[in-house]
PDB file of N, CA and C in Angstrom:
ATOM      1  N   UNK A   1     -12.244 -37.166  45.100  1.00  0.00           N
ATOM      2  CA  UNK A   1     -12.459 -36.285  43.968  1.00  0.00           C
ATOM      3  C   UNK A   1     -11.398 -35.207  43.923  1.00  0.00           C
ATOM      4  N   UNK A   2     -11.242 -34.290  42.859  1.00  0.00           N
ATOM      5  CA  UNK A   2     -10.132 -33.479  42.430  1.00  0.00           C
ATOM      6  C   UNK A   2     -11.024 -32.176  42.438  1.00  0.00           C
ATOM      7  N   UNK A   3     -10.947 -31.396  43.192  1.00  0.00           N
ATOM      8  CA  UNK A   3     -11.700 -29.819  42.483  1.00  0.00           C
ATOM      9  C   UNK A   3     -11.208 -29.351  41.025  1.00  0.00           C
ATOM     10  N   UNK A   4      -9.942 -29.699  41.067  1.00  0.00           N
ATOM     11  CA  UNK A   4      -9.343 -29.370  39.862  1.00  0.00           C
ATOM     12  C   UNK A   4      -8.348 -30.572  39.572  1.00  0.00           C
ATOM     13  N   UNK A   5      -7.715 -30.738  38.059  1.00  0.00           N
ATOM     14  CA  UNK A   5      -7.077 -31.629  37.412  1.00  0.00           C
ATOM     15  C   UNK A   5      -6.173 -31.571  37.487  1.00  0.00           C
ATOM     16  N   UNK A   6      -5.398 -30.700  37.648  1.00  0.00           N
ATOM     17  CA  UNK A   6      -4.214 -30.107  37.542  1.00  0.00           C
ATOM     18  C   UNK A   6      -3.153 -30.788  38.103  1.00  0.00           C
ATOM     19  N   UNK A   7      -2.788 -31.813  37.125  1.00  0.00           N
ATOM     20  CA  UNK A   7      -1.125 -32.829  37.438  1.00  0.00           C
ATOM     21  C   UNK A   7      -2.004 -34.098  37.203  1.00  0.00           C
ATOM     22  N   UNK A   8      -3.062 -34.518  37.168  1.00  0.00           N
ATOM     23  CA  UNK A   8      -4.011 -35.095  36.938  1.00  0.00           C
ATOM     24  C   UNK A   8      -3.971 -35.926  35.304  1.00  0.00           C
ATOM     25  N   UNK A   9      -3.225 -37.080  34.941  1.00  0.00           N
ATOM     26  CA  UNK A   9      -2.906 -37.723  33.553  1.00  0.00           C
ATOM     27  C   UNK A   9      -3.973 -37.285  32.423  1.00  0.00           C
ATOM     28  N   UNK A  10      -4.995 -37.828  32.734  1.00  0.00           N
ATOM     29  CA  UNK A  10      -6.176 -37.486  31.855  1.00  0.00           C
ATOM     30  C   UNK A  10      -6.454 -36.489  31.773  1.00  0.00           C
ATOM     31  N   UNK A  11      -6.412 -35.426  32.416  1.00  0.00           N
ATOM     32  CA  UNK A  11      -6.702 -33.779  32.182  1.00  0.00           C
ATOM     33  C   UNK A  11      -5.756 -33.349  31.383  1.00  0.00           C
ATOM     34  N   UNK A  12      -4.643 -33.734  31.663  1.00  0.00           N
ATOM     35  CA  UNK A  12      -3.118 -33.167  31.348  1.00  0.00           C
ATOM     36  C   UNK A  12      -3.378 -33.412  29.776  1.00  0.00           C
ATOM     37  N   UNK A  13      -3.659 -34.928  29.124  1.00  0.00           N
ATOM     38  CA  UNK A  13      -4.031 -35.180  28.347  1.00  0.00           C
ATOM     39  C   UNK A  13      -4.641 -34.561  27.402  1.00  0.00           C
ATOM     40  N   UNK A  14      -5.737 -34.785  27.973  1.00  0.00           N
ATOM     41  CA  UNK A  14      -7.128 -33.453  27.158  1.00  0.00           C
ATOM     42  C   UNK A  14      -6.499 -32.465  27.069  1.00  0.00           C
ATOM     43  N   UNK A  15      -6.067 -31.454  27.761  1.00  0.00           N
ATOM     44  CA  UNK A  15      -5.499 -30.050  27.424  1.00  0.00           C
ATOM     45  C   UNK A  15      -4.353 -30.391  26.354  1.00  0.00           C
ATOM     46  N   UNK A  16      -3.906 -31.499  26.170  1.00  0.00           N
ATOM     47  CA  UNK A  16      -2.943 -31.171  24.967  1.00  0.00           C
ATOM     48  C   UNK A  16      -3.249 -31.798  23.953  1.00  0.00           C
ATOM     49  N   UNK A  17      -4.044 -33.013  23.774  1.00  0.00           N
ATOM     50  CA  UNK A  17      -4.845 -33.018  22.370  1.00  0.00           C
ATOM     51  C   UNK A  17      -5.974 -32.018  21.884  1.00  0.00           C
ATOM     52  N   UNK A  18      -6.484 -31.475  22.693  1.00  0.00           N
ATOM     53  CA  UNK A  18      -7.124 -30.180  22.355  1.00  0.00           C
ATOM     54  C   UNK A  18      -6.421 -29.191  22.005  1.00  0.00           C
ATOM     55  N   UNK A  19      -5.189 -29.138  22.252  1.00  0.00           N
ATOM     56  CA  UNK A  19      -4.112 -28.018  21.898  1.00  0.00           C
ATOM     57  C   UNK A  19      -3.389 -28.316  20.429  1.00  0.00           C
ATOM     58  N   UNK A  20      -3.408 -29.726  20.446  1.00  0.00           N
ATOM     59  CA  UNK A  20      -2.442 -30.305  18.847  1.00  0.00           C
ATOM     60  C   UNK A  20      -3.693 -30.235  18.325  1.00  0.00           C
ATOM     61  N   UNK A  21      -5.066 -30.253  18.301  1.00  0.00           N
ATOM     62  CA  UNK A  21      -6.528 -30.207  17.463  1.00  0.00           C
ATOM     63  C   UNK A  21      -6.240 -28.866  16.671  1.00  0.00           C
ATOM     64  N   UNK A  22      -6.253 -27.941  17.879  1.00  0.00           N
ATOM     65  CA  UNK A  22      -6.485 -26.440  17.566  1.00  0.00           C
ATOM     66  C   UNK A  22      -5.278 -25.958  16.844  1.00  0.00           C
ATOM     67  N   UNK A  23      -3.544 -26.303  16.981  1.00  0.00           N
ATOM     68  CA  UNK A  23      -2.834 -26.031  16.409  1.00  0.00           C
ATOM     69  C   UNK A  23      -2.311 -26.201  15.465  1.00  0.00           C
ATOM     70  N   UNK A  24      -2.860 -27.340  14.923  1.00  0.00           N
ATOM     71  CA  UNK A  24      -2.664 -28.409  13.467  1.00  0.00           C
ATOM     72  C   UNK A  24      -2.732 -27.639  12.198  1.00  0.00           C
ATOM     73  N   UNK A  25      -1.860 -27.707  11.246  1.00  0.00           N
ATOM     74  CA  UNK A  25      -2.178 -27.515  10.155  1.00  0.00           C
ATOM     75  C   UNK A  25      -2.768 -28.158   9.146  1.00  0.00           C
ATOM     76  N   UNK A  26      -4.030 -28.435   8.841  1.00  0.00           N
ATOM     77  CA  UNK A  26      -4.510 -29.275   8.308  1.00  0.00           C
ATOM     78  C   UNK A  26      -4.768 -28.898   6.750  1.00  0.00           C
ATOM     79  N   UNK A  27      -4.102 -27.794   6.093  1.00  0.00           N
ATOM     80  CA  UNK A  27      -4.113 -27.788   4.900  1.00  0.00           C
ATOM     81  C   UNK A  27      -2.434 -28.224   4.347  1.00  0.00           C
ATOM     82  N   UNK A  28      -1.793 -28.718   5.573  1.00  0.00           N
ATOM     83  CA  UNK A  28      -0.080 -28.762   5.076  1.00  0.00           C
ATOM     84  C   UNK A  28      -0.209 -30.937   5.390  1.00  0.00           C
ATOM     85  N   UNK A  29      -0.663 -31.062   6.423  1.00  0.00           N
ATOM     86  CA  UNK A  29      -1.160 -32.695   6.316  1.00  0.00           C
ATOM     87  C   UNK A  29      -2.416 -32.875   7.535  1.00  0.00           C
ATOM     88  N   UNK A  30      -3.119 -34.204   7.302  1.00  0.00           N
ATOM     89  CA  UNK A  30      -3.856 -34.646   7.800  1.00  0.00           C
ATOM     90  C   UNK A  30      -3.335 -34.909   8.991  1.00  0.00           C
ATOM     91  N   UNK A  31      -3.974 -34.890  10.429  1.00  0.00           N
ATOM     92  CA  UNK A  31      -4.155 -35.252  12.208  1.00  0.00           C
ATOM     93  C   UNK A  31      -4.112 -36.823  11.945  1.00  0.00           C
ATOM     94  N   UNK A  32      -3.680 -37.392  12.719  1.00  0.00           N
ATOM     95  CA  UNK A  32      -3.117 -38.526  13.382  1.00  0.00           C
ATOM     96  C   UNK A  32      -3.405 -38.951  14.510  1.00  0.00           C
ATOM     97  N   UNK A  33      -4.398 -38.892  15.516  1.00  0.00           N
ATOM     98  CA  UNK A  33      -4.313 -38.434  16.806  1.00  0.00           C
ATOM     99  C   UNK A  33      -4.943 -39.450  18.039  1.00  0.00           C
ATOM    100  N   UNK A  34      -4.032 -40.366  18.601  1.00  0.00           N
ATOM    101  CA  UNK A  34      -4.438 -41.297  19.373  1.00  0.00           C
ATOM    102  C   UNK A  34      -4.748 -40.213  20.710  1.00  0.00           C
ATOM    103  N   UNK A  35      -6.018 -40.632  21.601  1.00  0.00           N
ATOM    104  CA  UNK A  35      -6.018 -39.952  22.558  1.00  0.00           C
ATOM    105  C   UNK A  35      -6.245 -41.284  23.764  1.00  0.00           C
ATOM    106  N   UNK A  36      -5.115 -41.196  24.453  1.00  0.00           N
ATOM    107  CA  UNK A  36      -5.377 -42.375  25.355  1.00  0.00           C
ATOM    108  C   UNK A  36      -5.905 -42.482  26.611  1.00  0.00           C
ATOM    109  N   UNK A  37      -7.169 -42.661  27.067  1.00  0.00           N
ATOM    110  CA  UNK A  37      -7.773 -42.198  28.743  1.00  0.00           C
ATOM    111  C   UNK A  37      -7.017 -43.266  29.467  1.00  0.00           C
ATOM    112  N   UNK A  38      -6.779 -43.160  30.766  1.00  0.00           N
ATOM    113  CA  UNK A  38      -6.317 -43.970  32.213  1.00  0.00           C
ATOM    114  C   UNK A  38      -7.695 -43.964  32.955  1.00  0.00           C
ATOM    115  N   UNK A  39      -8.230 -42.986  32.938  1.00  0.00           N
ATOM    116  CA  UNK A  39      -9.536 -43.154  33.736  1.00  0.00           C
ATOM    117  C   UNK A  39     -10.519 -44.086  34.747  1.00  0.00           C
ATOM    118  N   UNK A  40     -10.755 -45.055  33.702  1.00  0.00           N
ATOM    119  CA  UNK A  40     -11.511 -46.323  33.856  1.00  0.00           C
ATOM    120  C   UNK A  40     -10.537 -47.018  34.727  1.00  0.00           C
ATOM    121  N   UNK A  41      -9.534 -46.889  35.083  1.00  0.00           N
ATOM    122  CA  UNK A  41      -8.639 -47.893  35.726  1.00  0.00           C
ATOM    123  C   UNK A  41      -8.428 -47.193  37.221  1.00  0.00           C
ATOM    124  N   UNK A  42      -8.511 -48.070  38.384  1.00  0.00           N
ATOM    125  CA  UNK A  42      -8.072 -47.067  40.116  1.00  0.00           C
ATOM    126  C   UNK A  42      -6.857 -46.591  39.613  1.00  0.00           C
ATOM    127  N   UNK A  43      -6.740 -45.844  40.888  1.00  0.00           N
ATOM    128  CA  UNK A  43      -7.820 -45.025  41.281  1.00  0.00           C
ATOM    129  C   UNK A  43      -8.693 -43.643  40.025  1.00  0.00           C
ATOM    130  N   UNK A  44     -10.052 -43.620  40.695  1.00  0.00           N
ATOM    131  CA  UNK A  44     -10.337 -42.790  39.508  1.00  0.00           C
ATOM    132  C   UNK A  44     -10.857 -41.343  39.971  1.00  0.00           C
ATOM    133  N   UNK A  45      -9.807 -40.603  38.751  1.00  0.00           N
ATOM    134  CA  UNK A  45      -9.981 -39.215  39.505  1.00  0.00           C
ATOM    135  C   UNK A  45     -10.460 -38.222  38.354  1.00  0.00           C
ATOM    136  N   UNK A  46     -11.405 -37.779  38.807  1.00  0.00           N
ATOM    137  CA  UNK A  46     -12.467 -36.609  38.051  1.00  0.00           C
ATOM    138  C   UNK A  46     -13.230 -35.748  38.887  1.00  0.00           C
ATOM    139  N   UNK A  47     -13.470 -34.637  37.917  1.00  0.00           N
ATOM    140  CA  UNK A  47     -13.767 -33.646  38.990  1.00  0.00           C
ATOM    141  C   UNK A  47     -15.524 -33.627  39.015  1.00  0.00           C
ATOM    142  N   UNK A  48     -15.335 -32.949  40.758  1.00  0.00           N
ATOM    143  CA  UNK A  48     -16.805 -33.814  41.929  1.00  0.00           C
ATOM    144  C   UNK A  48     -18.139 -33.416  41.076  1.00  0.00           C
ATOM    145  N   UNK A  49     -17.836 -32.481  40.344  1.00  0.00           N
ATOM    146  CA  UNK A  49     -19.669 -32.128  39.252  1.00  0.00           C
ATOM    147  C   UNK A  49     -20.068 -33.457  38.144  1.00  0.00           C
ATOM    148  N   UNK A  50     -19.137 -34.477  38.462  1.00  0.00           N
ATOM    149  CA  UNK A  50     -19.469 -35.393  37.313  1.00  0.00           C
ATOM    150  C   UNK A  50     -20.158 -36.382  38.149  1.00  0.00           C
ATOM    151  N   UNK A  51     -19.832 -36.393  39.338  1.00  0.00           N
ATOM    152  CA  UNK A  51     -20.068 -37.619  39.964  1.00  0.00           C
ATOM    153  C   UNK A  51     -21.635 -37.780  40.526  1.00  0.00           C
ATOM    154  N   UNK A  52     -22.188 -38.763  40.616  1.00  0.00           N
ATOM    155  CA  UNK A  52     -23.779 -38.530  40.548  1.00  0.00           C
ATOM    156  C   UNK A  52     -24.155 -38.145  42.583  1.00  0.00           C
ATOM    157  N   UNK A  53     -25.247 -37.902  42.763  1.00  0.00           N
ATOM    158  CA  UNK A  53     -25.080 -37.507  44.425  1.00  0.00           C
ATOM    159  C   UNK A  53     -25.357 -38.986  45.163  1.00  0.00           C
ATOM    160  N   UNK A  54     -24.979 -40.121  44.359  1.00  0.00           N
ATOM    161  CA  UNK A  54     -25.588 -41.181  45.476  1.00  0.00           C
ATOM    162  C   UNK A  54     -23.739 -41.240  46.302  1.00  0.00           C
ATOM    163  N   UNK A  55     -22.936 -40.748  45.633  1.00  0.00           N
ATOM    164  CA  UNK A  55     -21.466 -41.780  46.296  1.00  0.00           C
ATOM    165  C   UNK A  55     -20.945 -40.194  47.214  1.00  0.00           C
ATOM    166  N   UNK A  56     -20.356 -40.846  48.265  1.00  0.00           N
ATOM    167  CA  UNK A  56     -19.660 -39.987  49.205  1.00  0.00           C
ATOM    168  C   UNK A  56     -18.235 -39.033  48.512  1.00  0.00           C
ATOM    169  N   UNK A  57     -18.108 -38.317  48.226  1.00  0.00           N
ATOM    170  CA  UNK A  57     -16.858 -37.564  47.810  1.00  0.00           C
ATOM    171  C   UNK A  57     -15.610 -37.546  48.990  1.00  0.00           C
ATOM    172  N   UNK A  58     -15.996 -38.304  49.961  1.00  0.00           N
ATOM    173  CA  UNK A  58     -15.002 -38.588  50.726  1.00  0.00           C
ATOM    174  C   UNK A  58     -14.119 -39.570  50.366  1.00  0.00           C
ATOM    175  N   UNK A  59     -14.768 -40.776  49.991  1.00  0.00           N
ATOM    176  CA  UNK A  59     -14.503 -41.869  49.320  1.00  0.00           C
ATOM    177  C   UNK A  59     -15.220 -42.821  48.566  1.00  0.00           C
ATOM    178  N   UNK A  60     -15.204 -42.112  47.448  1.00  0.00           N
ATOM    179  CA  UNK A  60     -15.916 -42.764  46.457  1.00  0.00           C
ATOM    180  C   UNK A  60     -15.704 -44.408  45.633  1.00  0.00           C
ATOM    181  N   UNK A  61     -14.320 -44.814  45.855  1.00  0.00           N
ATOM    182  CA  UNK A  61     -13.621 -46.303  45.172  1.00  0.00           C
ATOM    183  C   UNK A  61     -14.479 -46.960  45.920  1.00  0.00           C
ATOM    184  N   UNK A  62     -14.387 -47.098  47.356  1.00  0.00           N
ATOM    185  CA  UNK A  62     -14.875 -47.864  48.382  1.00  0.00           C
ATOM    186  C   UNK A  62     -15.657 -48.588  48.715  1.00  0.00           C
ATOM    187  N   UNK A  63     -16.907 -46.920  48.699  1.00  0.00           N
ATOM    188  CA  UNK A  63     -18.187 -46.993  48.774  1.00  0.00           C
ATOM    189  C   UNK A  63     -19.560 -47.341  47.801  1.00  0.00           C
ATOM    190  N   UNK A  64     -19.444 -47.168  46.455  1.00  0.00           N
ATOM    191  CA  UNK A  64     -19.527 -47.254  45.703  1.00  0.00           C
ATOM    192  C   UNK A  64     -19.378 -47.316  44.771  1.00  0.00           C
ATOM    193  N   UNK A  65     -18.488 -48.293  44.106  1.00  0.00           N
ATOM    194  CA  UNK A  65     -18.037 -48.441  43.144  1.00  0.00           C
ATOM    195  C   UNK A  65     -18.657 -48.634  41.432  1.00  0.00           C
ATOM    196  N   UNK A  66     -19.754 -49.021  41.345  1.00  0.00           N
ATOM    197  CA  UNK A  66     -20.408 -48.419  40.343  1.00  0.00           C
ATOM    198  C   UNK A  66     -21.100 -47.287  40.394  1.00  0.00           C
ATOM    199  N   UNK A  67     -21.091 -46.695  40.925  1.00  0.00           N
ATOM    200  CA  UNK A  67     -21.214 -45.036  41.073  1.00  0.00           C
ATOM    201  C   UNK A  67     -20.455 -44.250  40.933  1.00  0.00           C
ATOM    202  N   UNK A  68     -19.097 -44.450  41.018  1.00  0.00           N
ATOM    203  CA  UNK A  68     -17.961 -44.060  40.763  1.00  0.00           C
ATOM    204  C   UNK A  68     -17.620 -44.125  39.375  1.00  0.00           C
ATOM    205  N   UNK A  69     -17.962 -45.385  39.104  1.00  0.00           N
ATOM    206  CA  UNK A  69     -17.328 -45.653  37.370  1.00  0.00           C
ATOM    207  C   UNK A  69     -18.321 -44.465  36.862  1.00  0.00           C
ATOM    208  N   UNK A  70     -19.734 -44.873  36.847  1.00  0.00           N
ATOM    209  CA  UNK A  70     -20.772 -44.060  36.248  1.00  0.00           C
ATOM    210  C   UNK A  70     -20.157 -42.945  36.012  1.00  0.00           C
ATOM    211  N   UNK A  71     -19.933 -41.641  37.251  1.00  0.00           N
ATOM    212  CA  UNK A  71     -18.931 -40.751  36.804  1.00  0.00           C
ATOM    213  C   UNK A  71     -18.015 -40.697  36.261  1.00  0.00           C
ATOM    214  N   UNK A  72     -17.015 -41.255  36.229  1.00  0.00           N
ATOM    215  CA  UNK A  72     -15.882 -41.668  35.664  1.00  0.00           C
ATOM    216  C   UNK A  72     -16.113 -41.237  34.455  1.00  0.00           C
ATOM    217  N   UNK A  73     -17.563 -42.602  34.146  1.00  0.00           N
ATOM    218  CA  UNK A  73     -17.592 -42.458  32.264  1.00  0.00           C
ATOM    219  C   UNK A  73     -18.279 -41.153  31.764  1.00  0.00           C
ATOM    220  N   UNK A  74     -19.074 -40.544  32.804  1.00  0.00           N
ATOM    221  CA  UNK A  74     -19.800 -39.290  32.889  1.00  0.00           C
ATOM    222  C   UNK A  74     -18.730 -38.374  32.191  1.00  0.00           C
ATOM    223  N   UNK A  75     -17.702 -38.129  32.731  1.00  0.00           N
ATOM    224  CA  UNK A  75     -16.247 -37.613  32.566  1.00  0.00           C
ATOM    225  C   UNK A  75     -15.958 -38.081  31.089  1.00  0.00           C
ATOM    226  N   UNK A  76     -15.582 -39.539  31.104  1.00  0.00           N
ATOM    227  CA  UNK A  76     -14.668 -39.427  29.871  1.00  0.00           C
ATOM    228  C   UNK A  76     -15.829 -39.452  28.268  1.00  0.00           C
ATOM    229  N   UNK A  77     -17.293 -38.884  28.789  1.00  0.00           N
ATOM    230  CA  UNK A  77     -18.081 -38.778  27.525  1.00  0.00           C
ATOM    231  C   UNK A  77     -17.921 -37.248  27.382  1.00  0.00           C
ATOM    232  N   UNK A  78     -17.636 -36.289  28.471  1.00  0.00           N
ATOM    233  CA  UNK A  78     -17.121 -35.102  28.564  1.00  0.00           C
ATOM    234  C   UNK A  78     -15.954 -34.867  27.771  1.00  0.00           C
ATOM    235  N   UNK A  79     -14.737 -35.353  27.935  1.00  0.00           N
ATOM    236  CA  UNK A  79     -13.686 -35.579  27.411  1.00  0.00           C
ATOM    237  C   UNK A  79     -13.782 -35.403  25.488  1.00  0.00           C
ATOM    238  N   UNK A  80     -14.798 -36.782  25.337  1.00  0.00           N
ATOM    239  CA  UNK A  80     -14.945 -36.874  23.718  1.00  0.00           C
ATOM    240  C   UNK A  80     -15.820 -35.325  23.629  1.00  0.00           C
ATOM    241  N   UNK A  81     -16.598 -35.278  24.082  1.00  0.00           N
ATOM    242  CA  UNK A  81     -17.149 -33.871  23.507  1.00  0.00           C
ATOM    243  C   UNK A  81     -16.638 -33.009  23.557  1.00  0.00           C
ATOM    244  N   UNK A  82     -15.552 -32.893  24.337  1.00  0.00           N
ATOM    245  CA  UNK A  82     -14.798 -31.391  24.406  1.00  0.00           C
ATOM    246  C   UNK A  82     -13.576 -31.835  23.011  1.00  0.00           C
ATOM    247  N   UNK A  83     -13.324 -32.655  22.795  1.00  0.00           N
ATOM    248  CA  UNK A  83     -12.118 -32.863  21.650  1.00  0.00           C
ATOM    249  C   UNK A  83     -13.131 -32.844  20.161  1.00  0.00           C
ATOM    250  N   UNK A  84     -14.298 -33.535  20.307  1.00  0.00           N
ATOM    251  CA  UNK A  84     -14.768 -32.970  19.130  1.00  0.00           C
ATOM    252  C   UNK A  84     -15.392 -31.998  18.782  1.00  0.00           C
ATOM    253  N   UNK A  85     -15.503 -30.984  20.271  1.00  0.00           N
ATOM    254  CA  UNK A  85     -15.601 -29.610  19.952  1.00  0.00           C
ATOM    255  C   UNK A  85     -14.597 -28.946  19.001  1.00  0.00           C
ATOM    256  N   UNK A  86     -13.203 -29.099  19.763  1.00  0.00           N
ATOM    257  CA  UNK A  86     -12.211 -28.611  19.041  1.00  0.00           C
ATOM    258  C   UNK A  86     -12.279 -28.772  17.596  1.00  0.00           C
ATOM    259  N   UNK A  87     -12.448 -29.338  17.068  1.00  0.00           N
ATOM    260  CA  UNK A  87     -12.416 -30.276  15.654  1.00  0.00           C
ATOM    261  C   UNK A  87     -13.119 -29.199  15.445  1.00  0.00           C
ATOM    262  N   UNK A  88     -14.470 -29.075  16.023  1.00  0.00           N
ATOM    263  CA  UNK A  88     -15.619 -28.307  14.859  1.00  0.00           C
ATOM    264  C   UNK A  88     -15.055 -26.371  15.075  1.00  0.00           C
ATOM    265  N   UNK A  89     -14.558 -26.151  15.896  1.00  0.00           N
ATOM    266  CA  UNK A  89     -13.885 -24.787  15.840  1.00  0.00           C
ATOM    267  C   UNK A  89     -13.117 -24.750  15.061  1.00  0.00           C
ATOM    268  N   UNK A  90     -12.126 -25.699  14.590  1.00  0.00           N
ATOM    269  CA  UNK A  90     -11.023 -25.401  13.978  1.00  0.00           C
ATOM    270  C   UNK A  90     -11.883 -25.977  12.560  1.00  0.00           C
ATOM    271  N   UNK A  91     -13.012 -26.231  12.195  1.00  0.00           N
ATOM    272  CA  UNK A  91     -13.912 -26.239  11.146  1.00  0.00           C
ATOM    273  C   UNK A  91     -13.388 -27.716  10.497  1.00  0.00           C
ATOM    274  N   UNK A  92     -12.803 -29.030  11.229  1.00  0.00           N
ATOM    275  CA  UNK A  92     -12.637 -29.907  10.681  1.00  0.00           C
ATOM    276  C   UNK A  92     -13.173 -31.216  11.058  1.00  0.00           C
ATOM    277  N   UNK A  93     -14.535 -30.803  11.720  1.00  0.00           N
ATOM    278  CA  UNK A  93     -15.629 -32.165  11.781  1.00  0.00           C
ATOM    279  C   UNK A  93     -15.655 -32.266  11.066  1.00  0.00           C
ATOM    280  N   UNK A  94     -16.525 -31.618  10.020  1.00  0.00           N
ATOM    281  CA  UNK A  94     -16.918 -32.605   8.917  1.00  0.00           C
ATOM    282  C   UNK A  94     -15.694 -33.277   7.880  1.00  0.00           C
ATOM    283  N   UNK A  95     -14.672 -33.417   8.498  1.00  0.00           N
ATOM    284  CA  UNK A  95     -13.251 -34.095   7.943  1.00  0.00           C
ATOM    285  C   UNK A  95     -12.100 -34.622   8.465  1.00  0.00           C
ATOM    286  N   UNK A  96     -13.562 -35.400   9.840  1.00  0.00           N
ATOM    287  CA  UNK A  96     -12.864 -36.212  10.733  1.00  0.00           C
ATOM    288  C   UNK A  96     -13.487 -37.627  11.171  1.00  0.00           C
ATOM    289  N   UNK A  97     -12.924 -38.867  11.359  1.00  0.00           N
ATOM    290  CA  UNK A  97     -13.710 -39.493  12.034  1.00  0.00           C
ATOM    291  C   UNK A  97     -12.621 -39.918  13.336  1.00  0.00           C
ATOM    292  N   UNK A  98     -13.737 -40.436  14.366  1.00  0.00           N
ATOM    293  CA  UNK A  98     -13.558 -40.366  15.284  1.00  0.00           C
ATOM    294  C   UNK A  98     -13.861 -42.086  15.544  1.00  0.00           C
ATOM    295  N   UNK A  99     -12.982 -42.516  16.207  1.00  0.00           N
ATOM    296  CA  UNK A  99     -13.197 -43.934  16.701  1.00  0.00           C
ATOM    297  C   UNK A  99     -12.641 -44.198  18.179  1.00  0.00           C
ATOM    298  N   UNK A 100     -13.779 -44.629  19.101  1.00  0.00           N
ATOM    299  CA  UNK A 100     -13.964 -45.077  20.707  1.00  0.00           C
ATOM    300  C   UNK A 100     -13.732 -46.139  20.585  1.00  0.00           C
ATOM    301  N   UNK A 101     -12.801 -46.806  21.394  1.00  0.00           N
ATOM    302  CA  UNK A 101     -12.487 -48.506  21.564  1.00  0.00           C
ATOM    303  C   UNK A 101     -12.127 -48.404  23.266  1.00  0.00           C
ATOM    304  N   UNK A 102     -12.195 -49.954  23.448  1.00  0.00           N
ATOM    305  CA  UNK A 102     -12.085 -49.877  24.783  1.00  0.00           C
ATOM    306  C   UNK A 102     -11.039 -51.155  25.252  1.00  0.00           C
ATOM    307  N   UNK A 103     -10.060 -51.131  26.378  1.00  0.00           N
ATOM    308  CA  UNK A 103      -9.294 -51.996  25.732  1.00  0.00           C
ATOM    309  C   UNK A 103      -9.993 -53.593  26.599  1.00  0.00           C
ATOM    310  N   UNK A 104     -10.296 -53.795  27.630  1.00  0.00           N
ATOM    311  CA  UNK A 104     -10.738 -54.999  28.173  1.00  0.00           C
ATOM    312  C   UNK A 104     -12.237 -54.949  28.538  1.00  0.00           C
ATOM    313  N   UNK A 105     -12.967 -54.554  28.347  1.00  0.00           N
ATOM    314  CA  UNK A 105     -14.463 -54.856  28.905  1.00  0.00           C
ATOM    315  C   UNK A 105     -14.097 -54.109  30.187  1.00  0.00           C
ATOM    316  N   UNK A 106     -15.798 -53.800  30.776  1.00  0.00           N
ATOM    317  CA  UNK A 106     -15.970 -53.531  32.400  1.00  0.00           C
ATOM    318  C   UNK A 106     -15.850 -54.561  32.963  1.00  0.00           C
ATOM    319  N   UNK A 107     -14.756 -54.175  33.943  1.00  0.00           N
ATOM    320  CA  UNK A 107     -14.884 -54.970  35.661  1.00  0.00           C
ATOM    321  C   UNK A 107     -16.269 -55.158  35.735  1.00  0.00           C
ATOM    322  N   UNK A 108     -15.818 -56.098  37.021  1.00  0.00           N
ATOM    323  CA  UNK A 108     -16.891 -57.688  37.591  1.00  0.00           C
ATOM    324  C   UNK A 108     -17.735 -55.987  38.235  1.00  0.00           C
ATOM    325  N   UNK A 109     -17.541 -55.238  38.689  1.00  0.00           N
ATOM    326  CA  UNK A 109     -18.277 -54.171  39.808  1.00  0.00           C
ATOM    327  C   UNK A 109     -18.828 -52.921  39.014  1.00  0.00           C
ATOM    328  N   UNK A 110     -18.727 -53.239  37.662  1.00  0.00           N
ATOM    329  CA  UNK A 110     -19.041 -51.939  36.813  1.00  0.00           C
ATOM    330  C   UNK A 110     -20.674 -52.468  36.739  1.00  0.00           C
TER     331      UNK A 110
END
């Protein structure tokens, strides 16, 4: 686990589509905005409050590996809610949609 994200792809991520959300001019053109997670793929790194108390934070891939994902996705449902937070601060939910895809199905261990 990561106490913190920091250099971390997917965090790095989030902090800057949340940053092009919030900085957008959306009365000069419409957002565009692919947000791409790594997450779901090893190793997987998120921070230890997501992760449920059955898996060891020593080594979580290992030991449990659907316990791990669980967090994982714990995380990247965190992720969508914090980006469509942004949206609704910058007052442009209701003039957004939002589409989740996934690119191969869960692994044989999910």
């Amino acid at each position: 686990f990561k106490a913190e994200l920091k250099g971390v792809a997917d965090e790095e991520i989030r902090r800057r589509s949340r940053e092009i959300i919030l900085q957008h001019d959306y009365e000069q053109a419409p957002l565009f905005l692919v947000h791409a997670l790594q997450l779901m793929h090893l190793p997987m790194q998120y921070p230890e409050h997501f992760a449920p108390p059955t898996i060891s934070a020593t080594n979580p891939q290992n030991e449990d590996l659907r316990a791990a994902t669980y967090g994982a996705l714990t995380y990247v449902d965190w992720v969508i809610g914090d980006l469509i937070n942004a949206f609704k601060e910058k007052k442009q939910y209701e003039n957004t949609i939002v589409l989740v895809s996934s690119d191969n199905g869960g692994a044989i261990y999910a």
